[in-house]
PDB file of N, CA and C in Angstrom:
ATOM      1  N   UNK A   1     -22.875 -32.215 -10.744  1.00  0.00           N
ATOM      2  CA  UNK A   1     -23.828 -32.816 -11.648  1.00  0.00           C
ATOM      3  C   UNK A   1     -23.900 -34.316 -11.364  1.00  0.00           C
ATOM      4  N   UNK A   2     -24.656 -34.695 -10.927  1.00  0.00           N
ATOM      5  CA  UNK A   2     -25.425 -36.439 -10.662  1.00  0.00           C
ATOM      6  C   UNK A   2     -25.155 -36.923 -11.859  1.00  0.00           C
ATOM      7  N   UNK A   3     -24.951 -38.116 -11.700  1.00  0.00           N
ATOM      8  CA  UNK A   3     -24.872 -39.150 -13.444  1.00  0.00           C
ATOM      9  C   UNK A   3     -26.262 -39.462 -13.676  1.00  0.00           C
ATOM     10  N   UNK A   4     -26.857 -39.137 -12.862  1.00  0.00           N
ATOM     11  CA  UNK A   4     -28.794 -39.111 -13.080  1.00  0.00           C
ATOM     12  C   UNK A   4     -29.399 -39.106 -11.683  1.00  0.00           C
ATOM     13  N   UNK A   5     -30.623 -38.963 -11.816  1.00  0.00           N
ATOM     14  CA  UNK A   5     -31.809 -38.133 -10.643  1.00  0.00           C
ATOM     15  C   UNK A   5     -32.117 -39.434  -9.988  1.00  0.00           C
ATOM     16  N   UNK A   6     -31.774 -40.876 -10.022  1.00  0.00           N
ATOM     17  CA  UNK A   6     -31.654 -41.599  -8.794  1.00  0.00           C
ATOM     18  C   UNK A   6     -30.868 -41.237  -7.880  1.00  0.00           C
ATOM     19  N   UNK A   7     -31.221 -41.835  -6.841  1.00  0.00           N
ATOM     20  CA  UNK A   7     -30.255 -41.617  -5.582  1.00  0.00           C
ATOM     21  C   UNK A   7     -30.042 -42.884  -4.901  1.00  0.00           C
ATOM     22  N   UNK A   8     -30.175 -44.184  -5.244  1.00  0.00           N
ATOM     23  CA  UNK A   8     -29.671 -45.359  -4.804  1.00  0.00           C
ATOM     24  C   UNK A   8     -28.428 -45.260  -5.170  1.00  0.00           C
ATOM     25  N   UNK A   9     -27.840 -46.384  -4.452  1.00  0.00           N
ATOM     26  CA  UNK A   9     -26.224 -46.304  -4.129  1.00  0.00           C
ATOM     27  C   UNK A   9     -25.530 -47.008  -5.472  1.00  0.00           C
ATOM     28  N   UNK A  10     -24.217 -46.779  -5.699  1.00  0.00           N
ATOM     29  CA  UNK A  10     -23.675 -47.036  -6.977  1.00  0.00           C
ATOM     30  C   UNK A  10     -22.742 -48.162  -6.353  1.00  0.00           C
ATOM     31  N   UNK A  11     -21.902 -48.959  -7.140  1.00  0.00           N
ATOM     32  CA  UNK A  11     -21.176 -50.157  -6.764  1.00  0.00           C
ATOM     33  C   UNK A  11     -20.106 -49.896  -8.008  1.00  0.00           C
ATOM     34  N   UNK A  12     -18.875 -49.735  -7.989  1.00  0.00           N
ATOM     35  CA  UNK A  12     -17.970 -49.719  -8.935  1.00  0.00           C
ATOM     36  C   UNK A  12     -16.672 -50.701  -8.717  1.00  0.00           C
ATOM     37  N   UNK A  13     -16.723 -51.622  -9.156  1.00  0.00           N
ATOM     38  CA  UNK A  13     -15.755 -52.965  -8.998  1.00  0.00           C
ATOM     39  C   UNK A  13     -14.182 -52.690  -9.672  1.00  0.00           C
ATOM     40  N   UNK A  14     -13.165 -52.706  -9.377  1.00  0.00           N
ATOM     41  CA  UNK A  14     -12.105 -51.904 -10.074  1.00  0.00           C
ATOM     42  C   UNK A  14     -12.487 -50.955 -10.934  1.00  0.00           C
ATOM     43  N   UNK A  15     -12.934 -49.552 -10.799  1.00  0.00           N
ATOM     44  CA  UNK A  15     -13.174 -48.806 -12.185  1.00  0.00           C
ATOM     45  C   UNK A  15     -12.133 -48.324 -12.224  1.00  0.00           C
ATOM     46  N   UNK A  16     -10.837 -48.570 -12.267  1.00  0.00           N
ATOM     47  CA  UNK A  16      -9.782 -47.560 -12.609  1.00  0.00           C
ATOM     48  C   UNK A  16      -8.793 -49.001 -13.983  1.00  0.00           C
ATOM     49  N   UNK A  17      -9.317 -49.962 -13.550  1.00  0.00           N
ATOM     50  CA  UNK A  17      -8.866 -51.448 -14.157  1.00  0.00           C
ATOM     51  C   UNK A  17      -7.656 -50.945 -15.839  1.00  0.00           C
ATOM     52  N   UNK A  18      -6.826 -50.520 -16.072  1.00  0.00           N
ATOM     53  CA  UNK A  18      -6.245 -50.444 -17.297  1.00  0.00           C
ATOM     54  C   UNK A  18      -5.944 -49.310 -17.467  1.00  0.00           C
ATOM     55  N   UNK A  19      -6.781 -48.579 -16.540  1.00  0.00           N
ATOM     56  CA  UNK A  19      -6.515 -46.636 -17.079  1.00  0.00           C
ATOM     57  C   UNK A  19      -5.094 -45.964 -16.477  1.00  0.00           C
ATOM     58  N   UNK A  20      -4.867 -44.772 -17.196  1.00  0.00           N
ATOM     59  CA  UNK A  20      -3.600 -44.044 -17.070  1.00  0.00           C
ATOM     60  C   UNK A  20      -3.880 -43.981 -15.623  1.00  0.00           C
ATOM     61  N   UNK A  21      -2.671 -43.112 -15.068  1.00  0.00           N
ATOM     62  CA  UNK A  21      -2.760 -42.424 -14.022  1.00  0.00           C
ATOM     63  C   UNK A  21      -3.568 -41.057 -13.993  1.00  0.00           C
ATOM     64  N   UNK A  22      -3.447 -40.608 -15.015  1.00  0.00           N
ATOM     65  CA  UNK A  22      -4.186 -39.217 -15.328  1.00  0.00           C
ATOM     66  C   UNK A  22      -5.861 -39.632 -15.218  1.00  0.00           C
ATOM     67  N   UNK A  23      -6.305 -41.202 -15.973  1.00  0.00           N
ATOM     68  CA  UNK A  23      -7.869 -40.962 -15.950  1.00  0.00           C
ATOM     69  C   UNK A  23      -7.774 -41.259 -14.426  1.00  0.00           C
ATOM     70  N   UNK A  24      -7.032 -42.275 -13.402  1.00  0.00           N
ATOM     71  CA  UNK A  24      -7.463 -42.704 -12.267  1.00  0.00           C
ATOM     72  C   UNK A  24      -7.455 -41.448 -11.639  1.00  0.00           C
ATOM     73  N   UNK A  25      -6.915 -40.214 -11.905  1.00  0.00           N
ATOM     74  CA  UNK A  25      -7.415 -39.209 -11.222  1.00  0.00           C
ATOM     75  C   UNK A  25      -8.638 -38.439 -11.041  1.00  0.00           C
ATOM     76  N   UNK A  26      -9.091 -38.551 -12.660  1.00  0.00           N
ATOM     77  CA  UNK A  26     -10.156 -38.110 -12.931  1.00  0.00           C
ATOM     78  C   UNK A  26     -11.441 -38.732 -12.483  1.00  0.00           C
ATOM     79  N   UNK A  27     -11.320 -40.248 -12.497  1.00  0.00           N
ATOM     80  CA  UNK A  27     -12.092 -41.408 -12.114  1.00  0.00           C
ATOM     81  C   UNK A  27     -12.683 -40.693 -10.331  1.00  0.00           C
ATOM     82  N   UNK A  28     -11.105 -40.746  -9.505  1.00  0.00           N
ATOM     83  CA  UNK A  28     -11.610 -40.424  -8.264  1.00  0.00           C
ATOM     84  C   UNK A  28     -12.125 -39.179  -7.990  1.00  0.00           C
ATOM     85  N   UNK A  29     -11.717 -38.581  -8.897  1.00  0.00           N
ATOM     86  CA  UNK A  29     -12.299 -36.893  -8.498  1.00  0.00           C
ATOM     87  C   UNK A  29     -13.801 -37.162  -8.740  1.00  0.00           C
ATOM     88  N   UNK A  30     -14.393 -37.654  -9.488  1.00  0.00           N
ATOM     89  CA  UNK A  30     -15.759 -38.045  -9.870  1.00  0.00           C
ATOM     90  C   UNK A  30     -16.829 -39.154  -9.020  1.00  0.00           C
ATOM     91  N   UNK A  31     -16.080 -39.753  -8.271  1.00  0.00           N
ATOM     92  CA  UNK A  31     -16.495 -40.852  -7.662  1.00  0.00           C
ATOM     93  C   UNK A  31     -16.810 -39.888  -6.050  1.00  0.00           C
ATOM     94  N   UNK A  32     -15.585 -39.205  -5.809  1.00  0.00           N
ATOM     95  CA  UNK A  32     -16.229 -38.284  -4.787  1.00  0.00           C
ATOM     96  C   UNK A  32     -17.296 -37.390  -5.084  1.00  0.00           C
ATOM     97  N   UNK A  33     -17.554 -36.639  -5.607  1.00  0.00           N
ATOM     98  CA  UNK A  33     -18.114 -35.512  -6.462  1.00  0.00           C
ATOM     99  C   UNK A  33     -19.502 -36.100  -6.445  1.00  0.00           C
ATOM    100  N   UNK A  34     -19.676 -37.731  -6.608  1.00  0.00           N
ATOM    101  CA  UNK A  34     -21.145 -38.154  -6.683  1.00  0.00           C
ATOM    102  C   UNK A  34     -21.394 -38.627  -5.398  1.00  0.00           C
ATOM    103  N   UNK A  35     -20.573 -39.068  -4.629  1.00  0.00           N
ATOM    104  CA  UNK A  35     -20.723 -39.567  -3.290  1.00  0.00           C
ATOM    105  C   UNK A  35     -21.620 -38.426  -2.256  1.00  0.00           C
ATOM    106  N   UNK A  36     -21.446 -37.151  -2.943  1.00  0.00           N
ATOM    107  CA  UNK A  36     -21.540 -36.172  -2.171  1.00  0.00           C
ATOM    108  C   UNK A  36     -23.170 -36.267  -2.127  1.00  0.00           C
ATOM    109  N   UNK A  37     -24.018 -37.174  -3.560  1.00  0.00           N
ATOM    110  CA  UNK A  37     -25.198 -36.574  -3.109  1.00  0.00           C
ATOM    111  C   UNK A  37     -25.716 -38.622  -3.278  1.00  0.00           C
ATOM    112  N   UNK A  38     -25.343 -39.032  -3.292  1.00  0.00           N
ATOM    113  CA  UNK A  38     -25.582 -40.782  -3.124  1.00  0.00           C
ATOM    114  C   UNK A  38     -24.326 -41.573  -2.352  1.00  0.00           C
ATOM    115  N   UNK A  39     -25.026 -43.134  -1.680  1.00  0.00           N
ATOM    116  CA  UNK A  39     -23.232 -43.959  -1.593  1.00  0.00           C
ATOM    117  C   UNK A  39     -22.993 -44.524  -2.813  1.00  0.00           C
ATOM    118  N   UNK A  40     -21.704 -44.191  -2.437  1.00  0.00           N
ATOM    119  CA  UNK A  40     -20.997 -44.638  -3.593  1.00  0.00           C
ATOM    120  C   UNK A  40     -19.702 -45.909  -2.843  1.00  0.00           C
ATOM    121  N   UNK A  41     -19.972 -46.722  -3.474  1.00  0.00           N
ATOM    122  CA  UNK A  41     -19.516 -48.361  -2.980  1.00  0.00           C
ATOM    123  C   UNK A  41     -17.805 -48.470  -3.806  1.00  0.00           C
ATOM    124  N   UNK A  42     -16.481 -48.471  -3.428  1.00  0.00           N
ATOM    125  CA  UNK A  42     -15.772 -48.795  -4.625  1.00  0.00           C
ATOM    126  C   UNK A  42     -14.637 -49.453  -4.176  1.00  0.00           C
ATOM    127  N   UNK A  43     -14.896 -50.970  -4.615  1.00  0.00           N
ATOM    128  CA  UNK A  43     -13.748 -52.227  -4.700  1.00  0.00           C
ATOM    129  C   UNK A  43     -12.868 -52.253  -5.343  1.00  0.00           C
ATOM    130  N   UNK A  44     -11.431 -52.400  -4.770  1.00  0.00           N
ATOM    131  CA  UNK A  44     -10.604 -51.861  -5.442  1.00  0.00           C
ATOM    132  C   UNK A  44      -8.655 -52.267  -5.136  1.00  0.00           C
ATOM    133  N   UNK A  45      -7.894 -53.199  -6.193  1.00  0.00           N
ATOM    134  CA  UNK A  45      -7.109 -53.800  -5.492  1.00  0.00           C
ATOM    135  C   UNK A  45      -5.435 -52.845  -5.784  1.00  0.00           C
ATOM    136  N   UNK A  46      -5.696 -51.997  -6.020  1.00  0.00           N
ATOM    137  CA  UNK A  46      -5.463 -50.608  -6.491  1.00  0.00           C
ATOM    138  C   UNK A  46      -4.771 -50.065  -5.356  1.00  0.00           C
ATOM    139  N   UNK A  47      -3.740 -49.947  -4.940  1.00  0.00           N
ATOM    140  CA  UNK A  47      -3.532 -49.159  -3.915  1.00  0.00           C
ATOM    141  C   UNK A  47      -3.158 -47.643  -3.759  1.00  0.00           C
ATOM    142  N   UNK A  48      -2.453 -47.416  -5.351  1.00  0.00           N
ATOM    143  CA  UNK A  48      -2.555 -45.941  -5.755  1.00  0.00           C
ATOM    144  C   UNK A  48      -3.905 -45.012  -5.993  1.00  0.00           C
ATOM    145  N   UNK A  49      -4.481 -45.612  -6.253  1.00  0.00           N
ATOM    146  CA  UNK A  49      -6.363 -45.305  -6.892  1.00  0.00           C
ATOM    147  C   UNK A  49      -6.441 -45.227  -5.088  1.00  0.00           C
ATOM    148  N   UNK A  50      -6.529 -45.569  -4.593  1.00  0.00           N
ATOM    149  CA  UNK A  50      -7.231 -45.880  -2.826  1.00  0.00           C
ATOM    150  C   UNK A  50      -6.553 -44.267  -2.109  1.00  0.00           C
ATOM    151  N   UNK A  51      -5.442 -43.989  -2.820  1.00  0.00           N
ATOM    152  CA  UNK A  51      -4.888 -43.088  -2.247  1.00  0.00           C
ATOM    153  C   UNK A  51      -5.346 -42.004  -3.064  1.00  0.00           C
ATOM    154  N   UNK A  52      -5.519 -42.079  -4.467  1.00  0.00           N
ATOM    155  CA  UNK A  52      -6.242 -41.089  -4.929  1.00  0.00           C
ATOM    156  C   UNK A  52      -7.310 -40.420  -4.174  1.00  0.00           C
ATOM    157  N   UNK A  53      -8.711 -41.697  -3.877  1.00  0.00           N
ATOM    158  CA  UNK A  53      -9.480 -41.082  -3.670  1.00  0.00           C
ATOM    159  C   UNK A  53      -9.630 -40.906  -2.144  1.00  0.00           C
ATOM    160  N   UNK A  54      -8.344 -41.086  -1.389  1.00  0.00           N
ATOM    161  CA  UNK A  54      -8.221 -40.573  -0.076  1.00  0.00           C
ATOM    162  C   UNK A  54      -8.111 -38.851  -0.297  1.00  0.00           C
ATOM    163  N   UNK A  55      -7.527 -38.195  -1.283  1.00  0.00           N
ATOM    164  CA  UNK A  55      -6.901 -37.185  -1.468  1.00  0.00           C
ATOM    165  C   UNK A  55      -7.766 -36.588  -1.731  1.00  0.00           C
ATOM    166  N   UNK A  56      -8.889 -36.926  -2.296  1.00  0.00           N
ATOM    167  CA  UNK A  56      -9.947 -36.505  -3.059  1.00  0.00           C
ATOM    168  C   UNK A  56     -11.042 -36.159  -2.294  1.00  0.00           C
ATOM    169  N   UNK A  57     -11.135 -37.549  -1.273  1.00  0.00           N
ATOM    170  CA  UNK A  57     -12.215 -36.640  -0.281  1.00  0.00           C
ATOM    171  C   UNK A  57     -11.276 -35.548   1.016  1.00  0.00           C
ATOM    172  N   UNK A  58      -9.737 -35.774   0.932  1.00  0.00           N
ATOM    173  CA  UNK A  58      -9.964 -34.648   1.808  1.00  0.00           C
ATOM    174  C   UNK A  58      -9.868 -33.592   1.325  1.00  0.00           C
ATOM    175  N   UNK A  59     -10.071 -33.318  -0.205  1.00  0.00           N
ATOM    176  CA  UNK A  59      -9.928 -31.676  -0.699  1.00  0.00           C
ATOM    177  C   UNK A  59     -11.269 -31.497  -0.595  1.00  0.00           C
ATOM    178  N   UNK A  60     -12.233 -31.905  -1.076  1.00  0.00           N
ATOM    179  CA  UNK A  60     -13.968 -32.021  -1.265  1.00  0.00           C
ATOM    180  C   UNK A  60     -13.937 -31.864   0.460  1.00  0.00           C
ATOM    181  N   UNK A  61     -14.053 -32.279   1.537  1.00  0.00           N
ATOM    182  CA  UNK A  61     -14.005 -32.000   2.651  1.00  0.00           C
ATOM    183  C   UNK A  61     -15.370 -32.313   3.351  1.00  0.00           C
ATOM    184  N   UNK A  62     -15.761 -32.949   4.250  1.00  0.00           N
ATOM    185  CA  UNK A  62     -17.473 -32.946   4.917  1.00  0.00           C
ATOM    186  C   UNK A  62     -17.553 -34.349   4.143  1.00  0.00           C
ATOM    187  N   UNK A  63     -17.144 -35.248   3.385  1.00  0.00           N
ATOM    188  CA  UNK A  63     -17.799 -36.300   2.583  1.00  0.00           C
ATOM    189  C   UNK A  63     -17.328 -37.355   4.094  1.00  0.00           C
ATOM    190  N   UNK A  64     -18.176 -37.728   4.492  1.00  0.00           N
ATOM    191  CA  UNK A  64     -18.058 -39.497   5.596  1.00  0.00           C
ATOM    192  C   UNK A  64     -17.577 -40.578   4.822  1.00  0.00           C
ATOM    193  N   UNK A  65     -16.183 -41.202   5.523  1.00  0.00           N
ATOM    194  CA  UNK A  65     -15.510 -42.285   4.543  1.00  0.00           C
ATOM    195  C   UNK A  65     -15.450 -43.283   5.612  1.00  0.00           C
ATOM    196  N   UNK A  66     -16.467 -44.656   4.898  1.00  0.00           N
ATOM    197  CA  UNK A  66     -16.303 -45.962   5.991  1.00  0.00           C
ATOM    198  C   UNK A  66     -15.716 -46.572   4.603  1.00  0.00           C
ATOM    199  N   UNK A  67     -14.695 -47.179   5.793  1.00  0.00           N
ATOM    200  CA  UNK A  67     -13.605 -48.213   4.581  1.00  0.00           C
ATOM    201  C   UNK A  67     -13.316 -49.399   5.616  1.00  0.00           C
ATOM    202  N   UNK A  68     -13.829 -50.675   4.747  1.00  0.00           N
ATOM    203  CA  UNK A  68     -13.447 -51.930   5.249  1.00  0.00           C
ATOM    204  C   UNK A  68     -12.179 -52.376   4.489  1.00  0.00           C
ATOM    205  N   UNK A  69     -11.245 -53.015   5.024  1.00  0.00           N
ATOM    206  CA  UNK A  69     -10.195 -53.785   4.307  1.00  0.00           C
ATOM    207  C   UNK A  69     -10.277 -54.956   4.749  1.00  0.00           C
ATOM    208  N   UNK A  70     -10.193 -56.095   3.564  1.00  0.00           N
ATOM    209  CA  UNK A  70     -10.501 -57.361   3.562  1.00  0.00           C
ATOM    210  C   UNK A  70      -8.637 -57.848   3.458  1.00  0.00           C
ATOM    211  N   UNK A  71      -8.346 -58.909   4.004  1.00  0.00           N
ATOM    212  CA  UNK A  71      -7.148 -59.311   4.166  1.00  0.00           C
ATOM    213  C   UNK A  71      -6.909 -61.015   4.015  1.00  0.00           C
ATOM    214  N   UNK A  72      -6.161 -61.333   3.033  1.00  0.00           N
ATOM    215  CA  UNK A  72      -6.359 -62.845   2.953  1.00  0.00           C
ATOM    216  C   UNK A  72      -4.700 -63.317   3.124  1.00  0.00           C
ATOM    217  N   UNK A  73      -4.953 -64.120   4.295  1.00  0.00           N
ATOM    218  CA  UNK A  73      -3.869 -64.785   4.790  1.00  0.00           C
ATOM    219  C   UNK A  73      -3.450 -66.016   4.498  1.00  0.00           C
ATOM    220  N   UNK A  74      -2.380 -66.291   4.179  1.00  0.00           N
ATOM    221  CA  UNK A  74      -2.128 -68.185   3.773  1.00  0.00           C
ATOM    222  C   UNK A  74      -2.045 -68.746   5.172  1.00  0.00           C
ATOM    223  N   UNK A  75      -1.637 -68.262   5.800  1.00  0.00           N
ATOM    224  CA  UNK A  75      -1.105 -68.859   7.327  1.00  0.00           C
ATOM    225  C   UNK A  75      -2.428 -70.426   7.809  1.00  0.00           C
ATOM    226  N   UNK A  76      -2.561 -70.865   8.364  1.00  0.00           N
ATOM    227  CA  UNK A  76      -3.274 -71.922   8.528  1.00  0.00           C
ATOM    228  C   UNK A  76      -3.400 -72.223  10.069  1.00  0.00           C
ATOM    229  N   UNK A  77      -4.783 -72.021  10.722  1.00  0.00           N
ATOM    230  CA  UNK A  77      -5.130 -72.125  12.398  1.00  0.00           C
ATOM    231  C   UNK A  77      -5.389 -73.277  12.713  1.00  0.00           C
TER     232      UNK A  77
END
């Protein structure tokens, strides 16, 4: 079930931000689940949630996962 009959891409900025472990499951199971028929965009400093929804698309299976990781270094060039 779509969260509605658009199909532009969604953007979710920490959505797991405060929640149990139980909703961040639920969160990712859902975030795949819509990916399947839109992109779905999700920023996230979360590293358990990241693994959630690693788990998530490989049970759902066929979903294409491009993942950038951004990395901020103190070091100085």
């Amino acid at each position: 079930m779509l969260a509605d009959k658009r199909k532009s891409a969604v953007v979710f900025d920490d959505p797991v931000n405060s929640l149990s472990h139980q909703w961040s499951h639920k969160v990712a199971k859902r975030l795949v689940e819509e990916s399947l028929e839109r992109q779905v965009v999700v920023l996230t400093h979360d590293i358990v949630f990241y693994k959630l929804l690693l788990e998530e698309i490989e049970n759902t299976g066929g979903t294409e996962l491009n993942e950038i990781c951004l990395e901020r270094s103190r070091k100085k060039r």
